[in-house]
Protein backbone atom coordinates (compact mmCIF):
# COMPACT_ATOMS: atom_id res chain seq x y z
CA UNK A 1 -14.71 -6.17 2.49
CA UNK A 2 -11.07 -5.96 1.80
CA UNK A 3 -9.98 -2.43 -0.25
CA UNK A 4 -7.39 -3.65 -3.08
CA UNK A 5 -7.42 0.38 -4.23
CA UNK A 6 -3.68 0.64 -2.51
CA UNK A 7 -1.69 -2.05 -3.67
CA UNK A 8 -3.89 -2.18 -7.20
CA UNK A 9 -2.42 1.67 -7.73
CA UNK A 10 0.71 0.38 -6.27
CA UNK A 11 1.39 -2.24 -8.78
CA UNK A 12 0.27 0.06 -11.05
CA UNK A 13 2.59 2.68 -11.22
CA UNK A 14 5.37 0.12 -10.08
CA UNK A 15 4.70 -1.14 -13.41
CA UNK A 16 4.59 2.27 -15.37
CA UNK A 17 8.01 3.28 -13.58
CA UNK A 18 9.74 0.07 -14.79
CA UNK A 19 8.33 -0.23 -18.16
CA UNK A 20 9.84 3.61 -18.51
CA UNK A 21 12.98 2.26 -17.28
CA UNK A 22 12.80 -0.80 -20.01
CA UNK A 23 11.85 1.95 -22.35
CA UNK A 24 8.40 0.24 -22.87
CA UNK A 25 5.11 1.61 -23.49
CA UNK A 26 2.17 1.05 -20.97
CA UNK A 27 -1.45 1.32 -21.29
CA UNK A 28 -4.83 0.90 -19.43
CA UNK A 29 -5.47 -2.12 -21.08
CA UNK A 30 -1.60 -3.24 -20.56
CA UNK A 31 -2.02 -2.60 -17.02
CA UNK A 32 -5.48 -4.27 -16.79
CA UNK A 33 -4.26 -7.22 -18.12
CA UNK A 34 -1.04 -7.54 -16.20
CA UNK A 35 -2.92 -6.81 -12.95
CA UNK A 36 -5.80 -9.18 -14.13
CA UNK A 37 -7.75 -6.49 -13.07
CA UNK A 38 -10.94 -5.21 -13.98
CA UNK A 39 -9.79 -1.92 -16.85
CA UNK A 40 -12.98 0.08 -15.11
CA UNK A 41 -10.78 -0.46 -11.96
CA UNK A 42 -7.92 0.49 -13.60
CA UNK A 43 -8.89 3.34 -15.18
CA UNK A 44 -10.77 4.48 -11.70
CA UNK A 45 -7.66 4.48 -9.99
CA UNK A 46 -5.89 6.23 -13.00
CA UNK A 47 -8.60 9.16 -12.57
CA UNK A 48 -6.76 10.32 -8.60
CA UNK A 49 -3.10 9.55 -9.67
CA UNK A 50 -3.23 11.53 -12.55
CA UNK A 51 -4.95 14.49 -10.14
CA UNK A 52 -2.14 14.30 -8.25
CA UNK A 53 0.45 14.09 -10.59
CA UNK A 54 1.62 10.58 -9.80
CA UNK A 55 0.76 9.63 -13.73
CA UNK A 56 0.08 11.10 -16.75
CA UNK A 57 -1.66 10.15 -19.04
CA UNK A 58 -2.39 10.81 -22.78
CA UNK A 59 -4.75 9.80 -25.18
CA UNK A 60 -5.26 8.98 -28.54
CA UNK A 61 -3.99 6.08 -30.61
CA UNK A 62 -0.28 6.73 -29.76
CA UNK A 63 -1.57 7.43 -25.88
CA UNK A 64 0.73 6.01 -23.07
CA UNK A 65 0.62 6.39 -19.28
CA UNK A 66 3.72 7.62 -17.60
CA UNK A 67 5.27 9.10 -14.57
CA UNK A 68 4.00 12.35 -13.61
CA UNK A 69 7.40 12.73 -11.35
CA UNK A 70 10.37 10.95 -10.91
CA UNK A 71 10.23 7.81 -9.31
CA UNK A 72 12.94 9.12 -6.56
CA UNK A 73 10.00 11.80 -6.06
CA UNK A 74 6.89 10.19 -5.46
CA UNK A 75 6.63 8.10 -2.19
CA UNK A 76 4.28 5.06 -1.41
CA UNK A 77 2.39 7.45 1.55
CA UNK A 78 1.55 9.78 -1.94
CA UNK A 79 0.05 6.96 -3.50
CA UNK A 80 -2.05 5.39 -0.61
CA UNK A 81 -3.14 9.23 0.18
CA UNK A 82 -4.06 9.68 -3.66
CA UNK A 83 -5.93 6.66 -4.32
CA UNK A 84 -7.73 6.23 -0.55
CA UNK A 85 -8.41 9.64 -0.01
CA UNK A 86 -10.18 10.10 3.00
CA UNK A 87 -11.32 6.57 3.97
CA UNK A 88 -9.44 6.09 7.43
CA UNK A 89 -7.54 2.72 8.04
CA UNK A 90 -10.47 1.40 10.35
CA UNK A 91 -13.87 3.14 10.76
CA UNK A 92 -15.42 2.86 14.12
CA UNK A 93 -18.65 1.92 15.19
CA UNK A 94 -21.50 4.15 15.21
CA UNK A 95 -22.25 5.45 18.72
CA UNK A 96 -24.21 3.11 20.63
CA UNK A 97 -26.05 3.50 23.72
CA UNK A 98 -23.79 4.76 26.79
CA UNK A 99 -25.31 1.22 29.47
CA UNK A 100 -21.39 0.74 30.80
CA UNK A 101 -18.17 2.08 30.87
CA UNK A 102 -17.24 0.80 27.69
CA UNK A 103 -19.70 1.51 25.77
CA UNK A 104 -20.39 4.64 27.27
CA UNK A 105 -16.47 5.47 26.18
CA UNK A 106 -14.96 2.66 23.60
CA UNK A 107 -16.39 5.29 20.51
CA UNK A 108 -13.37 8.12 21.43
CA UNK A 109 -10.75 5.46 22.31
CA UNK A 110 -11.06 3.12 19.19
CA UNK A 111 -11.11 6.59 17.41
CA UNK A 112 -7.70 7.55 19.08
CA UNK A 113 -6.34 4.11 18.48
CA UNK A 114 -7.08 4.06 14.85
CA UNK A 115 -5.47 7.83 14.30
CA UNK A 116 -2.59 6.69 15.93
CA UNK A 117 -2.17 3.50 14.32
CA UNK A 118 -3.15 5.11 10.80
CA UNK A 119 -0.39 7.87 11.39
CA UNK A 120 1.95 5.19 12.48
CA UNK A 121 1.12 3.50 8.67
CA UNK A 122 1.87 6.72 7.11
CA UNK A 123 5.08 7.22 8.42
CA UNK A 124 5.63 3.97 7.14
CA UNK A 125 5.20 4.47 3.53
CA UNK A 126 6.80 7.88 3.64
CA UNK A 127 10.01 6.65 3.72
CA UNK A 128 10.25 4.84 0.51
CA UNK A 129 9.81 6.03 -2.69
CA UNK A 130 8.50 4.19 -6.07
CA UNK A 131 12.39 4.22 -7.51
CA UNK A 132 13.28 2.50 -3.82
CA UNK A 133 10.41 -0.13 -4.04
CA UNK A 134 11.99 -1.01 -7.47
CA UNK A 135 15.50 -1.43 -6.76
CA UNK A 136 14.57 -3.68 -3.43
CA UNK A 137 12.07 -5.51 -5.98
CA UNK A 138 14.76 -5.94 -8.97
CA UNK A 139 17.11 -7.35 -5.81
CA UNK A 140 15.13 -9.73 -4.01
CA UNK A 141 15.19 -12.76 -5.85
CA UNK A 142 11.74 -14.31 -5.86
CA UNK A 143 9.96 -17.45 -7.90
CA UNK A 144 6.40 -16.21 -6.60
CA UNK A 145 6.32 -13.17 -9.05
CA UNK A 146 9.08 -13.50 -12.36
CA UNK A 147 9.44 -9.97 -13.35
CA UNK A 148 7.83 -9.36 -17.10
CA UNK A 149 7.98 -6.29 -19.38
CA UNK A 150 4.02 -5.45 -18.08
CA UNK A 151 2.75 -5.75 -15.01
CA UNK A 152 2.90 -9.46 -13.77
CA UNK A 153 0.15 -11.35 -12.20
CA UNK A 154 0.65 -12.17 -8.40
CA UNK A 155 -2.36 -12.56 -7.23
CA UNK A 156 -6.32 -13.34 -7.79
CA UNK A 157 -8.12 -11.24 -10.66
CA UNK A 158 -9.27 -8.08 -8.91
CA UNK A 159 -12.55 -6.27 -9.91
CA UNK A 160 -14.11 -3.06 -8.69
């Protein structure tokens, strides 16, 4: 089963950081229904970034969501860490029976494989930072996604 948490909370506060820039107001149900997401989703993934200070948000009638930090601040790796917690990249399989040499030994290699290639990912999305995703986003012209004041639909409705 794929895991849309990461690139739902992504788009997410992608969208809160621009409509902030556009001096627009966002919402859970803004964000729901410019992710054509599922709001329980939504507000799920709401419930780590705001632990972590990613977003804040406030309630009531006027209630908003906004940055917790600067955009410059807050880096892709502290979103993926936020919303994934400690689910690993790729689980292994459970221990099995030790009949060969690969089964007897595949459970601590896969296991090394995945830390390295999950540290590897990491390192990845520690270099850019939600106010660099934007500007490479405002500059790459693309058809398949026309920026819009909320979050745009680019892909198939999403539910929890």
């Amino acid at each position: 089963m794929l895991d849309y948490r990461f690139p739902t909370a992504l788009q997410m506060v992608l969208s809160v950081a621009m409509a902030e820039q556009l001096g627009k107001r966002s919402t859970s149900a803004t964000l729901a229904e410019g992710l054509e997401a599922n709001p329980s989703f939504i507000r799920k993934l709401m419930v780590p970034l705001t632990r972590d200070g990613i977003i804040v948000s406030t309630l009531g009638r006027s209630g908003c969501i906004h940055m917790g930090r600067p955009p410059s601040e807050i880096t892709l790796r502290d979103i993926y860490v936020s919303v994934i917690e400690d689910k690993k990249l790729w689980a292994s399989r459970p221990d099995v029976a030790p009949r060969c040499l690969v089964s007897a030994n595949l459970c601590w290699y896969f296991k090394a494989i995945a830390e390295e290639a999950e540290e590897a990912s990491l390192q990845v999305l520690e270099k850019r930072t939600v106010a660099q995703a934007l500007d490479e986003l405002k500059q790459r012209n693309s058809n398949d996604c026309v920026p819009q004041v909320s979050p745009s639909p680019c892909s198939e409705k999403i539910s929890d």
